[in-house]
Protein backbone atom coordinates (compact mmCIF):
# COMPACT_ATOMS: atom_id res chain seq x y z
CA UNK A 1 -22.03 -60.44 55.40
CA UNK A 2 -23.82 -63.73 54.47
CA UNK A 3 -22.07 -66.97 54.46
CA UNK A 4 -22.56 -69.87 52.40
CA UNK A 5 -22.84 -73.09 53.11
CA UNK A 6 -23.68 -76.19 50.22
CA UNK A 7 -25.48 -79.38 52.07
CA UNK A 8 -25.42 -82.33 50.13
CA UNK A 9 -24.99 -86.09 50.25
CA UNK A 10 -26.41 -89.22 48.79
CA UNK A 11 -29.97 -89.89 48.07
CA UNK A 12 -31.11 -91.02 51.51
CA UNK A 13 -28.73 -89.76 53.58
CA UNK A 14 -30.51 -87.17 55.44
CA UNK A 15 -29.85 -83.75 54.06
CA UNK A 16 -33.44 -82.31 55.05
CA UNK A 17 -33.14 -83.29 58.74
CA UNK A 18 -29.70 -81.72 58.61
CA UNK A 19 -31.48 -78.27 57.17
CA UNK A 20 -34.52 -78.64 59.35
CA UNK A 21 -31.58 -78.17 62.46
CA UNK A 22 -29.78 -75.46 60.76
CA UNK A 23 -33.23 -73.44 60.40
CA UNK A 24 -34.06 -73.80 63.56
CA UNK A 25 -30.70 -71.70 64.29
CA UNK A 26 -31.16 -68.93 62.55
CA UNK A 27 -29.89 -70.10 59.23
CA UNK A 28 -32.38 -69.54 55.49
CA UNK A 29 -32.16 -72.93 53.27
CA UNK A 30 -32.21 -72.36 49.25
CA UNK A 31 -33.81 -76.03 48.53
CA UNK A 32 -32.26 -76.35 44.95
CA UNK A 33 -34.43 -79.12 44.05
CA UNK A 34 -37.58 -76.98 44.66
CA UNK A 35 -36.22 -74.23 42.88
CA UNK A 36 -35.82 -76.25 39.58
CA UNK A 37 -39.02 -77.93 39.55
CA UNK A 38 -40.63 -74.25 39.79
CA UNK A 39 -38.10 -72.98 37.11
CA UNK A 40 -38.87 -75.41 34.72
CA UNK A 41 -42.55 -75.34 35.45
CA UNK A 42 -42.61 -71.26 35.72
CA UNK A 43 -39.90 -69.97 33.46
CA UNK A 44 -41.07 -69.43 30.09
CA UNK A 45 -37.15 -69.98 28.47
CA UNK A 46 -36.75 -73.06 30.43
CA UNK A 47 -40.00 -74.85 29.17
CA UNK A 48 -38.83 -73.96 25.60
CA UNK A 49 -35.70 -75.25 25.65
CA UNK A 50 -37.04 -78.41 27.73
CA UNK A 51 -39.47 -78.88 25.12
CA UNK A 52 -36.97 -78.33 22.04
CA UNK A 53 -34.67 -80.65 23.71
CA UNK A 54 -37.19 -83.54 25.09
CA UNK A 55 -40.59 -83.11 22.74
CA UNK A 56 -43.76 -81.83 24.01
CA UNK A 57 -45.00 -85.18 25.55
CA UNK A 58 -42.60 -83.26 28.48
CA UNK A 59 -45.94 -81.20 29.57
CA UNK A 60 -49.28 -82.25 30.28
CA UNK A 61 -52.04 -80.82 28.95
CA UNK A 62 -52.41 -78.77 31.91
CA UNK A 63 -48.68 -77.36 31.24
CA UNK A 64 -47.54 -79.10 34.27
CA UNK A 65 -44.25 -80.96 34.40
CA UNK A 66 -44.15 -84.45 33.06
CA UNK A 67 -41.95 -85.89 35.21
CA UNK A 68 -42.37 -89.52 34.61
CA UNK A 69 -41.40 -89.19 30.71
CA UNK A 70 -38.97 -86.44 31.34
CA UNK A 71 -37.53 -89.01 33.74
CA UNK A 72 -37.49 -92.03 31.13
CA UNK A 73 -35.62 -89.68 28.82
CA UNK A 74 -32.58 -88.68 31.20
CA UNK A 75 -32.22 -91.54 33.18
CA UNK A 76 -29.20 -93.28 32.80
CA UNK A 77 -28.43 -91.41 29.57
CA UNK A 78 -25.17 -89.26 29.99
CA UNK A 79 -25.81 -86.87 27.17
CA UNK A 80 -29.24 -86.44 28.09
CA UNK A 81 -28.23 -85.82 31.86
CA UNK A 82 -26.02 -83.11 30.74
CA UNK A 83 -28.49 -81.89 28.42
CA UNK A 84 -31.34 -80.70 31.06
CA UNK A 85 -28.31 -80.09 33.80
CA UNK A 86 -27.56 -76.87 30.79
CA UNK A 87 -30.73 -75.68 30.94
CA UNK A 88 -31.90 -75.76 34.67
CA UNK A 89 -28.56 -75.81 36.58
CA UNK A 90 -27.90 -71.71 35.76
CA UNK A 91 -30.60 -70.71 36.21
CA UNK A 92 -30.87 -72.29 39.52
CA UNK A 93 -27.80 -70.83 40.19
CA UNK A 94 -28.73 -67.10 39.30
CA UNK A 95 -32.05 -67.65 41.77
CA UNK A 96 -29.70 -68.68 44.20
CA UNK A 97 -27.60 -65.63 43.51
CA UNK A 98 -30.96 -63.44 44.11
CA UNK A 99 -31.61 -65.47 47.37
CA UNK A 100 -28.07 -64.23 48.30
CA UNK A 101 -28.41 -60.66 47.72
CA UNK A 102 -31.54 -60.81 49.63
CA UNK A 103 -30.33 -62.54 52.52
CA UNK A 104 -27.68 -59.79 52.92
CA UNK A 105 -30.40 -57.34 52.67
CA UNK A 106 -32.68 -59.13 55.77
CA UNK A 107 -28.97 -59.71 57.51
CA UNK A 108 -29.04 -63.54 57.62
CA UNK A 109 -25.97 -64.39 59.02
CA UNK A 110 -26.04 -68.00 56.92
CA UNK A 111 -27.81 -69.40 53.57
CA UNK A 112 -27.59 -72.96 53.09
CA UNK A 113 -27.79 -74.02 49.66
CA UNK A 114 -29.31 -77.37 49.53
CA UNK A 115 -29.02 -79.92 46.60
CA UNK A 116 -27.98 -83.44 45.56
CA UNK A 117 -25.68 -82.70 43.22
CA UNK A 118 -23.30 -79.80 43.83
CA UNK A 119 -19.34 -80.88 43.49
CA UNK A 120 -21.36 -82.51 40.05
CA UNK A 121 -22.57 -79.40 38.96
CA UNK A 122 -19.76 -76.89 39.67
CA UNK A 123 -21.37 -75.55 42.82
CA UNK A 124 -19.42 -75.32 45.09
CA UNK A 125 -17.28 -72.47 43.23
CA UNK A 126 -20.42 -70.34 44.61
CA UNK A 127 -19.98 -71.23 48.06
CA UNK A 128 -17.97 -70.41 50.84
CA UNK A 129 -18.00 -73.99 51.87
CA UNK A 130 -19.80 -77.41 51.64
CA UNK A 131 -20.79 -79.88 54.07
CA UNK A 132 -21.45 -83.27 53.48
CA UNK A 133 -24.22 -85.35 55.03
CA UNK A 134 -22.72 -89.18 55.01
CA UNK A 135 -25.02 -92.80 56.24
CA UNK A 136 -24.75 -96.42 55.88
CA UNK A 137 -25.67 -97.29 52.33
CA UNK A 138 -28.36 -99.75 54.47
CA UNK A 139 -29.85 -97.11 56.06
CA UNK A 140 -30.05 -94.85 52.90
CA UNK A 141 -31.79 -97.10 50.43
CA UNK A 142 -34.50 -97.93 53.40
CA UNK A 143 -35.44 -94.43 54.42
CA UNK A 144 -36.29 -93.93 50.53
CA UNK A 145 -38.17 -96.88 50.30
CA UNK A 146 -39.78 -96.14 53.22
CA UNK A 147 -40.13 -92.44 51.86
CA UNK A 148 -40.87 -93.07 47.99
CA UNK A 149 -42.62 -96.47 48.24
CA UNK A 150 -39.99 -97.53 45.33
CA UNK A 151 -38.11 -101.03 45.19
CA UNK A 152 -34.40 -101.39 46.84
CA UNK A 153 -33.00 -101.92 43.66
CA UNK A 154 -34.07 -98.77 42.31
CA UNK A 155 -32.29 -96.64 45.02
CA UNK A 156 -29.49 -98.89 44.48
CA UNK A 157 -29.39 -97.87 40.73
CA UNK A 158 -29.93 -93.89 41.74
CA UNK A 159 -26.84 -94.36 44.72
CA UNK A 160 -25.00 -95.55 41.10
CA UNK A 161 -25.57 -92.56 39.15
CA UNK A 162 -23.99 -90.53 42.14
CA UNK A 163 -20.76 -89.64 43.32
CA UNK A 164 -19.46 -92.30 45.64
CA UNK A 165 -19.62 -91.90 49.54
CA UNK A 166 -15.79 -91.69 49.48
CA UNK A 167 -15.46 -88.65 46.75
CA UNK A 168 -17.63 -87.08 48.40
CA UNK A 169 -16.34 -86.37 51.67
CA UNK A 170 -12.76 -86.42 50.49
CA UNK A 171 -14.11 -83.08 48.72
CA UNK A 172 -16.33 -81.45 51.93
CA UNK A 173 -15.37 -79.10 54.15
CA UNK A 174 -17.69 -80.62 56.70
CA UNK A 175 -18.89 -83.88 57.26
CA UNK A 176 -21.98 -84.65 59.20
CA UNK A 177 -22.66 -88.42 60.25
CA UNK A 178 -26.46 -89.16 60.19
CA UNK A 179 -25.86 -92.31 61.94
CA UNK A 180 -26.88 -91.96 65.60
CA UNK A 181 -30.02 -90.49 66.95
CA UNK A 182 -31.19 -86.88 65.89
CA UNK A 183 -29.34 -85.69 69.04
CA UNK A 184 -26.37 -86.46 67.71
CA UNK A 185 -27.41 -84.80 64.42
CA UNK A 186 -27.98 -81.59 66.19
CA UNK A 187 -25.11 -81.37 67.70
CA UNK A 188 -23.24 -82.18 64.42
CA UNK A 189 -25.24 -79.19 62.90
CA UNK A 190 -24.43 -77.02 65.55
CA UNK A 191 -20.78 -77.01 65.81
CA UNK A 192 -20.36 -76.75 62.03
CA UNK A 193 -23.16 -74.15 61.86
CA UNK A 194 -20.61 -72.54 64.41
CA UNK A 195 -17.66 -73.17 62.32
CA UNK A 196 -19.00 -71.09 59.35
CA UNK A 197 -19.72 -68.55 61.48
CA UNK A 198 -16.37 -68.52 62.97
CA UNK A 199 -17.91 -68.71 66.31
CA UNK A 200 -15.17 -71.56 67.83
């Protein structure tokens, strides 16, 4: 039987170093972020709606994803938020359903489902359990600088549009603290990774 397991946490706070260390145990990661940029690139129903909802301008002329002006649209713009949340968030879901079933079938014993924005999408009702990957605020909004080669000021507006540090681990199951070194990290990994498992 495959166990769940949500990772998620603030932009910046080091969810893909946390799933690097839980591949490298044995554990499959569903990135959910990767899935919807190939679902609304890929799946025919998706682009529709995306394009009834937003206007063409939200493919090139190549068909790919316009992300910047798909970006202007939602940002900051509740309705519009919830808007392309409708369209890609079940259907993210359903692929994550498929990577499930076929995690049971090659006997994974764990399938982490990676994303930014799980308690906010209701995703956690598909999981056995969620962990929460926590750092100074500081430390966050530098590492996506240093990462995205955007201003501080724009993180800090993205770190507003999520749920709050607090909220969010008063809702985990698990909380991992990315701030040490990445030995600590892996060791943080590894005793939760055995707490899923039931292995302690």
């Amino acid at each position: 039987m495959t166990q769940t397991l949500g990772v998620t946490g603030g932009i910046g706070s080091g969810k893909t170093a946390v799933c690097r260390f839980f591949e490298a145990l044995g554990a499959r990661v569903f990135y959910a972020d990767v899935e919807a940029k190939l679902l609304m690139e890929k799946d025919p129903e998706a682009r529709a709606e995306i394009e009834a909802a937003f206007g063409s301008e939200s493919y090139d002329a190549e068909g790919r994803l316009n992300r910047a002006y798909l970006a202007r649209q939602v940002f900051g713009l509740e309705e519009n938020v919830a808007r392309i949340n409708a369209i890609v968030h079940p259907r993210v879901y359903r692929a994550f359903e498929r990577a499930k079933e076929q995690a049971e079938r090659d006997g994974v014993a764990l399938l982490i489902h990676e994303a930014a924005l799980i308690f906010e999408a209701g995703g956690d009702r598909h999981l056995d359990a969620v962990a929460v990957v926590d750092a100074p605020e500081e430390d966050r909004i530098q590492r996506v600088v240093a990462r995205d080669g955007v201003a501080p000021e724009q993180v800090r507006a993205r770190i507003r549009h999520q749920l709050p540090p607090d909220e969010l681990r008063r809702r985990a199951d698990y909380v991992i603290e990315n701030n040490g070194t990445m030995e600590d990290l892996r060791e943080q990994v590894e005793r939760v990774f055995r707490a899923v498992l039931n292995d302690e």
